[in-house]
PDB file of N, CA and C in Angstrom:
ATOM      1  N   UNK A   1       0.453-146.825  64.389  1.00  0.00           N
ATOM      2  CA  UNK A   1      -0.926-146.940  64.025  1.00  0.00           C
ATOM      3  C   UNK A   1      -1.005-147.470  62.595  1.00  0.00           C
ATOM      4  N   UNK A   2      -1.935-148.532  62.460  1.00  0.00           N
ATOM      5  CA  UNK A   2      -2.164-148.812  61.629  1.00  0.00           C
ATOM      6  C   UNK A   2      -3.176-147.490  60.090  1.00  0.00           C
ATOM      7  N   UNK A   3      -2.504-147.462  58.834  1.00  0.00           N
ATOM      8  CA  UNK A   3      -3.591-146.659  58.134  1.00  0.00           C
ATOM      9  C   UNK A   3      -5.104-147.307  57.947  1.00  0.00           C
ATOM     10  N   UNK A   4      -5.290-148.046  58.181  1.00  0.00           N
ATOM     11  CA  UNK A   4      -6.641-148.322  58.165  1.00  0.00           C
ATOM     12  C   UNK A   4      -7.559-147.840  59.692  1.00  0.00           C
ATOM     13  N   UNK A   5      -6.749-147.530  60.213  1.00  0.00           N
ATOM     14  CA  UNK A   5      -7.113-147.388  61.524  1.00  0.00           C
ATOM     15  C   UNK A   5      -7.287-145.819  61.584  1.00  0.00           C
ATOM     16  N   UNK A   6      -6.984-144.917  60.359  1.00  0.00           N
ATOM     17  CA  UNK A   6      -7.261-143.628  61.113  1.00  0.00           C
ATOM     18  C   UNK A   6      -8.661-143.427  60.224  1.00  0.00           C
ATOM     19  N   UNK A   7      -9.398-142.897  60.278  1.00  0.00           N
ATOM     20  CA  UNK A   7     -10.134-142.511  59.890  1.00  0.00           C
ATOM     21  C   UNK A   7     -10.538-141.767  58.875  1.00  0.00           C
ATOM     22  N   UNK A   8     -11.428-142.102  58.000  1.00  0.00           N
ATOM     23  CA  UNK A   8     -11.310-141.791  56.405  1.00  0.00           C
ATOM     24  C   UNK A   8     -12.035-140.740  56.268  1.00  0.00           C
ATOM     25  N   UNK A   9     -12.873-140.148  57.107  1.00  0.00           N
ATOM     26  CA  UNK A   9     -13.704-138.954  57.259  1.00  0.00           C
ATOM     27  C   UNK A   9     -14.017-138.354  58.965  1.00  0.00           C
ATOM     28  N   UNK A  10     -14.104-137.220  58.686  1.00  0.00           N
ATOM     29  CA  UNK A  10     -14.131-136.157  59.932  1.00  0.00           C
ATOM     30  C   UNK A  10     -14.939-135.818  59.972  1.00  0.00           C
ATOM     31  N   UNK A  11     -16.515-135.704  60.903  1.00  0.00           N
ATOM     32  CA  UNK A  11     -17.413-134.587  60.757  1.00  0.00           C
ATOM     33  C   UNK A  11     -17.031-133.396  62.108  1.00  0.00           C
ATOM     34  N   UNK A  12     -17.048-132.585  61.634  1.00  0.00           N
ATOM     35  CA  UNK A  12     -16.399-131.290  62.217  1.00  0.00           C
ATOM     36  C   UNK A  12     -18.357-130.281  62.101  1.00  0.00           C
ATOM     37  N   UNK A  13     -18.572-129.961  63.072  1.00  0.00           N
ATOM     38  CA  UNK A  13     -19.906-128.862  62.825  1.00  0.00           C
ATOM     39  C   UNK A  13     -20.382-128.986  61.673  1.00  0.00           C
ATOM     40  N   UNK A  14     -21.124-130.072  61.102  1.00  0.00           N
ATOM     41  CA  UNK A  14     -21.419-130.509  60.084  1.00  0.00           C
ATOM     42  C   UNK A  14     -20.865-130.856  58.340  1.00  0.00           C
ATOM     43  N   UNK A  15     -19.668-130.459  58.484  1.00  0.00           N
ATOM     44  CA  UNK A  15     -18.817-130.172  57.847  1.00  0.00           C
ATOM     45  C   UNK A  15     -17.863-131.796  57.696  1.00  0.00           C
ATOM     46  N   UNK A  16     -18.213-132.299  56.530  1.00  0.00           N
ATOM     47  CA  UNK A  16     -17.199-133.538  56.292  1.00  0.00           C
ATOM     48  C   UNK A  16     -15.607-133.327  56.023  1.00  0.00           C
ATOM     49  N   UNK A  17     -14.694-133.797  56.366  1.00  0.00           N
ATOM     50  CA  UNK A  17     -12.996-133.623  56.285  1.00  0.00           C
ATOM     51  C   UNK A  17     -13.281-135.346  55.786  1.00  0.00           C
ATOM     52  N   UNK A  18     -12.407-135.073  54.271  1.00  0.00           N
ATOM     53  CA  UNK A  18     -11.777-136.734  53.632  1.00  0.00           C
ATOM     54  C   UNK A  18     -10.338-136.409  54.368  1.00  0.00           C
ATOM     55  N   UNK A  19      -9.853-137.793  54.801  1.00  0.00           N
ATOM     56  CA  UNK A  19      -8.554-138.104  54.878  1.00  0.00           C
ATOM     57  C   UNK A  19      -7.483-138.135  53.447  1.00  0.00           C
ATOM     58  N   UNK A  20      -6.613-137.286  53.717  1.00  0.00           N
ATOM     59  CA  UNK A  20      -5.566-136.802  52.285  1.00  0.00           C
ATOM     60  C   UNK A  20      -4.054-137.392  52.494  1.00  0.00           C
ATOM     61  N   UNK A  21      -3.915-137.169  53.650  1.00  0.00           N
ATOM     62  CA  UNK A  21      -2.043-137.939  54.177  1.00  0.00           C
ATOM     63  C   UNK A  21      -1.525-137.664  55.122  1.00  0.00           C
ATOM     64  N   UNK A  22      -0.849-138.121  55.349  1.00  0.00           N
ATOM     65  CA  UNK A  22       0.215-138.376  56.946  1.00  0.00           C
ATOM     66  C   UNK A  22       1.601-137.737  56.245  1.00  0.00           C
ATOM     67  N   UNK A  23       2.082-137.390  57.697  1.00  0.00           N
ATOM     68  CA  UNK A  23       3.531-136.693  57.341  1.00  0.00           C
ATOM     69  C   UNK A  23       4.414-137.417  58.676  1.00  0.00           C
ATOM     70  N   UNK A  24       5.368-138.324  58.527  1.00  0.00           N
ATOM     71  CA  UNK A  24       6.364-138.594  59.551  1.00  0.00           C
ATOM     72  C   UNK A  24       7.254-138.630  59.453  1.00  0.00           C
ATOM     73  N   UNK A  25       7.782-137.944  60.662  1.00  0.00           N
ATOM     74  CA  UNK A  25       9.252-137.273  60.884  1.00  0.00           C
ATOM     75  C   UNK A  25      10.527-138.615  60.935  1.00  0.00           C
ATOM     76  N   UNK A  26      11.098-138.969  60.451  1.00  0.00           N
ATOM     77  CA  UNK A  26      11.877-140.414  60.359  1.00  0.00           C
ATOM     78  C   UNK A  26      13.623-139.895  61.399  1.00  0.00           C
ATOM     79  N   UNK A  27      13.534-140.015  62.494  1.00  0.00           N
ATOM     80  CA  UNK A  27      14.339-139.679  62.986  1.00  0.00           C
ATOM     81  C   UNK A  27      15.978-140.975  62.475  1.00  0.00           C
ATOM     82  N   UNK A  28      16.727-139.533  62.486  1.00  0.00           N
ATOM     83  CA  UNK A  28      18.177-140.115  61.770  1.00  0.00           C
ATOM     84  C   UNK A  28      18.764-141.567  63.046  1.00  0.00           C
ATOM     85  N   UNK A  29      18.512-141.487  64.103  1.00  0.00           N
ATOM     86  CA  UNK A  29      19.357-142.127  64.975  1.00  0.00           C
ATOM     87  C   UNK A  29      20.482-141.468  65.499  1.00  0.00           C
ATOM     88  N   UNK A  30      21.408-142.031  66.025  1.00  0.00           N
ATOM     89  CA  UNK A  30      22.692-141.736  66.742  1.00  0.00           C
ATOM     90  C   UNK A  30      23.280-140.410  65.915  1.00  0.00           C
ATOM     91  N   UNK A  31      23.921-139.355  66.167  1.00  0.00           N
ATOM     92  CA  UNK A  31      24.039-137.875  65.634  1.00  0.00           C
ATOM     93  C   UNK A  31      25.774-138.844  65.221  1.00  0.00           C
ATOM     94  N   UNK A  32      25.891-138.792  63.657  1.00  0.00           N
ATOM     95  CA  UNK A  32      26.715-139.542  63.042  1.00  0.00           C
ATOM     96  C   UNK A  32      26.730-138.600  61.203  1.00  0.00           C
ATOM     97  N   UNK A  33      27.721-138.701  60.789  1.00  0.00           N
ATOM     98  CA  UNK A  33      27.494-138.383  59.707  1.00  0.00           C
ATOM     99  C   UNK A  33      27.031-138.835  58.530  1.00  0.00           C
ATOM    100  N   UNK A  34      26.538-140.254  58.523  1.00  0.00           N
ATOM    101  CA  UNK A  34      25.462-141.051  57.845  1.00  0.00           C
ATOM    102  C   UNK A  34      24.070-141.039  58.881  1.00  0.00           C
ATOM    103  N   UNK A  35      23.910-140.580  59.717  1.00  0.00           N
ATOM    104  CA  UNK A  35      22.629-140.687  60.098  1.00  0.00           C
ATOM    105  C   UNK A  35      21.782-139.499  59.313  1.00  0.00           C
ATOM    106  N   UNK A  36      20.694-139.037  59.018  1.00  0.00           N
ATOM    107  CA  UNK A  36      19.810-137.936  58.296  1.00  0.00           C
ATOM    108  C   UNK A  36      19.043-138.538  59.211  1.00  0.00           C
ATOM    109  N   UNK A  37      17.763-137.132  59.561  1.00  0.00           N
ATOM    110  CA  UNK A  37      16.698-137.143  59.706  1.00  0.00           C
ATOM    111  C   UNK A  37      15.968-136.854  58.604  1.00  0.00           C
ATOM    112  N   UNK A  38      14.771-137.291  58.376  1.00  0.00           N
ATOM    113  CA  UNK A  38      13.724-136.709  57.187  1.00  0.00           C
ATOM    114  C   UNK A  38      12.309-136.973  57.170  1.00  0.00           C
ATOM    115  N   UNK A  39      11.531-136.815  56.268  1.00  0.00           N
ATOM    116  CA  UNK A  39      10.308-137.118  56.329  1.00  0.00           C
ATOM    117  C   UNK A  39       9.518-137.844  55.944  1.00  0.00           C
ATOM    118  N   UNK A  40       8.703-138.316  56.062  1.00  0.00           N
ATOM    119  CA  UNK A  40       7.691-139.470  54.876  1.00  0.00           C
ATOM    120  C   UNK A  40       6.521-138.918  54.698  1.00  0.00           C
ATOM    121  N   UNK A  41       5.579-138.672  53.531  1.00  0.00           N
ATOM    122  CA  UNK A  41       4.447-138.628  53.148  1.00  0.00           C
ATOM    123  C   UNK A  41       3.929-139.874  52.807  1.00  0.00           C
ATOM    124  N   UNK A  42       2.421-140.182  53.482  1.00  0.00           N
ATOM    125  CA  UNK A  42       1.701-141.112  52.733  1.00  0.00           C
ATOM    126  C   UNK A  42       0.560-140.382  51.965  1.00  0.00           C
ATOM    127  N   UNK A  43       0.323-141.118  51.220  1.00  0.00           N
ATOM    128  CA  UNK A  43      -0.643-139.716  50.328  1.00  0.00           C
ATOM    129  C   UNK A  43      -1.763-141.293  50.491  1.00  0.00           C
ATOM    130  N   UNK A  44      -2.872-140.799  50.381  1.00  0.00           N
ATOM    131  CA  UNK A  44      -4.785-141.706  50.177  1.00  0.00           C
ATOM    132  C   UNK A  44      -4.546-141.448  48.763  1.00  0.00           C
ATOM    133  N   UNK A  45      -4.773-142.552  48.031  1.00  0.00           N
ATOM    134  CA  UNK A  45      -5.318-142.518  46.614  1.00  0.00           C
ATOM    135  C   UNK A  45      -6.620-143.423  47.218  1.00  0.00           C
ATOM    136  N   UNK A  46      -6.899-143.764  45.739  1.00  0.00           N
ATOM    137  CA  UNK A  46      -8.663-144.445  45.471  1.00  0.00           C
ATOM    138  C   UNK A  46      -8.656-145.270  46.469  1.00  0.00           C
ATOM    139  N   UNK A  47      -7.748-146.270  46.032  1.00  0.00           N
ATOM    140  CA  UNK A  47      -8.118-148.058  46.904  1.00  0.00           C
ATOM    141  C   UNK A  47      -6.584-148.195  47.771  1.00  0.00           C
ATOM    142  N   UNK A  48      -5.761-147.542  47.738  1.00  0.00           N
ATOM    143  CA  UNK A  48      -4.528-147.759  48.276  1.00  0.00           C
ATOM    144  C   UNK A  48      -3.650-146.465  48.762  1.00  0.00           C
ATOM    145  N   UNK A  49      -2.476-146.146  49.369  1.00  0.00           N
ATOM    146  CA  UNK A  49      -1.916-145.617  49.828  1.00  0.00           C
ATOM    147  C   UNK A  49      -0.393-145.235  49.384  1.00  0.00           C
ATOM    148  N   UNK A  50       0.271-144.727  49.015  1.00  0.00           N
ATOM    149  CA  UNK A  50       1.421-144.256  48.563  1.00  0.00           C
ATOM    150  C   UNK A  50       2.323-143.472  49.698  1.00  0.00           C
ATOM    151  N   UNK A  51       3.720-144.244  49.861  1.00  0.00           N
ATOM    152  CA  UNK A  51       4.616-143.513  50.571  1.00  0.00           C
ATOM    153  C   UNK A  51       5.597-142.556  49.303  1.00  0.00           C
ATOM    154  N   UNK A  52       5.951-141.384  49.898  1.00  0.00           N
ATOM    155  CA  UNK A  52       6.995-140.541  49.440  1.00  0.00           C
ATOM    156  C   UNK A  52       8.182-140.436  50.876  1.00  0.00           C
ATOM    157  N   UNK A  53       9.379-141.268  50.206  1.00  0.00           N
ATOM    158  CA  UNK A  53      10.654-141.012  51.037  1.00  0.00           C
ATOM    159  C   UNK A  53      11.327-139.776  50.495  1.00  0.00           C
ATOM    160  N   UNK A  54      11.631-138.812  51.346  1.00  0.00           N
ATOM    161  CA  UNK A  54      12.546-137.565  50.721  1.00  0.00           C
ATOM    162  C   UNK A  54      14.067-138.190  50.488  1.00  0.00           C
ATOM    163  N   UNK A  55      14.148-139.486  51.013  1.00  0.00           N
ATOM    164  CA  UNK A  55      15.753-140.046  50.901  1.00  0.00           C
ATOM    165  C   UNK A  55      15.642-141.179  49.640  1.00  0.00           C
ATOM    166  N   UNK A  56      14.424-141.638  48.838  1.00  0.00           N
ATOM    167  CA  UNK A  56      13.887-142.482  47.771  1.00  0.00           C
ATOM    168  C   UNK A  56      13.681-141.719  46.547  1.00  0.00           C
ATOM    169  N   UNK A  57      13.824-142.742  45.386  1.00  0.00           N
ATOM    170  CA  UNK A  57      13.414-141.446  44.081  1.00  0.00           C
ATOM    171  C   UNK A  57      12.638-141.524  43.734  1.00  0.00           C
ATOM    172  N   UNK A  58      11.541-143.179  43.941  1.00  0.00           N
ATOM    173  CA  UNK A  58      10.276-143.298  43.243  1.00  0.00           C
ATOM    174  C   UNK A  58       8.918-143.279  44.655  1.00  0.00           C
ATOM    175  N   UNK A  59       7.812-143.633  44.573  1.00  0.00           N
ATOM    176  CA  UNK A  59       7.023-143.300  45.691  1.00  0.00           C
ATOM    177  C   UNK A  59       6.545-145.222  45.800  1.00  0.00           C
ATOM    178  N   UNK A  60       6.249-145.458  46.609  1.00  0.00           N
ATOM    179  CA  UNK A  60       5.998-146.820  46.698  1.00  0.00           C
ATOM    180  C   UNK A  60       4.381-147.039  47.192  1.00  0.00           C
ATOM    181  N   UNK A  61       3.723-148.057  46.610  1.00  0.00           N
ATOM    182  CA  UNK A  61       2.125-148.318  46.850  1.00  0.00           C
ATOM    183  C   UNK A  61       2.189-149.179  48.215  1.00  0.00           C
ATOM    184  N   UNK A  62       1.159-148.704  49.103  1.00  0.00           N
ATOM    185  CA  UNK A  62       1.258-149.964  50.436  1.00  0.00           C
ATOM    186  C   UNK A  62      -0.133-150.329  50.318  1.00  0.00           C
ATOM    187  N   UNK A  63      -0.291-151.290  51.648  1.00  0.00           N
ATOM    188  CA  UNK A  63      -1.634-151.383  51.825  1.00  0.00           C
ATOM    189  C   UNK A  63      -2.167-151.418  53.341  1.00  0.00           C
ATOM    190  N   UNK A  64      -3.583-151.278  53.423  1.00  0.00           N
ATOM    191  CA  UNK A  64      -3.881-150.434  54.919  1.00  0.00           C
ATOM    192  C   UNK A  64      -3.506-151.032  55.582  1.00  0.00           C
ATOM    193  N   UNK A  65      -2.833-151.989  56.313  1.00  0.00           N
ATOM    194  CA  UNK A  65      -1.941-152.575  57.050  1.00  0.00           C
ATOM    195  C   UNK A  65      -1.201-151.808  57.463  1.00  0.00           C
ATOM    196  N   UNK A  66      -0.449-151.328  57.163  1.00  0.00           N
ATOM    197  CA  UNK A  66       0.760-150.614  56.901  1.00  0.00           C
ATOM    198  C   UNK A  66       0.668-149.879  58.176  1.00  0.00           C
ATOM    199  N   UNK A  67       1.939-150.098  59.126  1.00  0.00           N
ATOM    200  CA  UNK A  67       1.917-149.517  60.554  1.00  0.00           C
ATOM    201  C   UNK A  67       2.657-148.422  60.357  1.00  0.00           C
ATOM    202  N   UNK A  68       2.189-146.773  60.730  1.00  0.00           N
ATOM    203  CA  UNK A  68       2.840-145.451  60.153  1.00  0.00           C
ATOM    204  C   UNK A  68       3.008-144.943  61.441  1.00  0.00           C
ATOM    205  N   UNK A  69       4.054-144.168  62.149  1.00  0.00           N
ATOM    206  CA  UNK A  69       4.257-143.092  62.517  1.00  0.00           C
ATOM    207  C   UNK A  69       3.046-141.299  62.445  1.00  0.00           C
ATOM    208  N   UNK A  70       2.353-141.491  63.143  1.00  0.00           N
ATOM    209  CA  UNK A  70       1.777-140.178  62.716  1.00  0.00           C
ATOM    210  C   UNK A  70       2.052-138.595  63.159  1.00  0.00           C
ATOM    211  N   UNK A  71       2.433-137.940  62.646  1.00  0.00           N
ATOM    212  CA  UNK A  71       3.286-136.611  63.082  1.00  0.00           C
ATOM    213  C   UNK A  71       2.387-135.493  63.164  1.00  0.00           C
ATOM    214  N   UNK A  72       1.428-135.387  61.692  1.00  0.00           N
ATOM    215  CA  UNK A  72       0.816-134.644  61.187  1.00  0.00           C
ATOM    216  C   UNK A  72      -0.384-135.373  60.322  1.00  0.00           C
ATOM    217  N   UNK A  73      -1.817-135.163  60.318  1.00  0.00           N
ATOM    218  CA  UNK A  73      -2.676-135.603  59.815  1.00  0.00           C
ATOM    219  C   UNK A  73      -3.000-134.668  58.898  1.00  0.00           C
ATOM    220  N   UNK A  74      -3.647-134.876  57.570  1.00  0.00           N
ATOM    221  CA  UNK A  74      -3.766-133.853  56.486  1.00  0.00           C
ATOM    222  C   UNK A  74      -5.536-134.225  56.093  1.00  0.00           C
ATOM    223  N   UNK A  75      -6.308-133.641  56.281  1.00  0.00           N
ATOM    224  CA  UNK A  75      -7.829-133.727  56.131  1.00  0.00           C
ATOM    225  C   UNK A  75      -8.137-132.203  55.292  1.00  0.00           C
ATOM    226  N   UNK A  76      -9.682-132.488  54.170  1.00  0.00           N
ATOM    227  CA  UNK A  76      -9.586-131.676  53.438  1.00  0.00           C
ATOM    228  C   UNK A  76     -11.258-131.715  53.528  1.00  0.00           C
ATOM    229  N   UNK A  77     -12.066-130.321  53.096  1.00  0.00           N
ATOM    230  CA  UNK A  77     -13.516-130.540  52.787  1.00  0.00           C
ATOM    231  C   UNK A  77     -13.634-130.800  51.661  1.00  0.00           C
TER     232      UNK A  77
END
């Protein structure tokens, strides 16, 4: 799924949910001792989107294009 494609607000029983981040599970591949499984966070900033690799040291800016894995959706009032 594309991030532009999920939805930037929730109305829930009148109640607005902003979209906050995605969590995907990055499966290792073939059970090897260089394979890892791990996770990715995309975090919503203002105008753009930020990945966090748990296997990366810095966080990287994308843009809503960006085709994600969705595991877990993170919405907030």
């Amino acid at each position: 799924m594309k991030l532009k494609d999920i939805p930037e607000v929730l109305t829930i029983e009148n109640l607005n949910y902003q979209l906050r981040g995605i969590t995907s599970f990055v499966n290792g591949g073939e059970l090897s001792v260089s394979s890892v499984c791990h996770y990715k966070d995309y975090c919503k900033r203002i105008s753009s989107w930020e990945v966090y690799d748990d296997l990366a040291t810095n966080s990287i800016t994308l843009n809503s294009m960006t085709k994600v894995a969705c595991d877990f959706i993170v919405y907030t009032v």
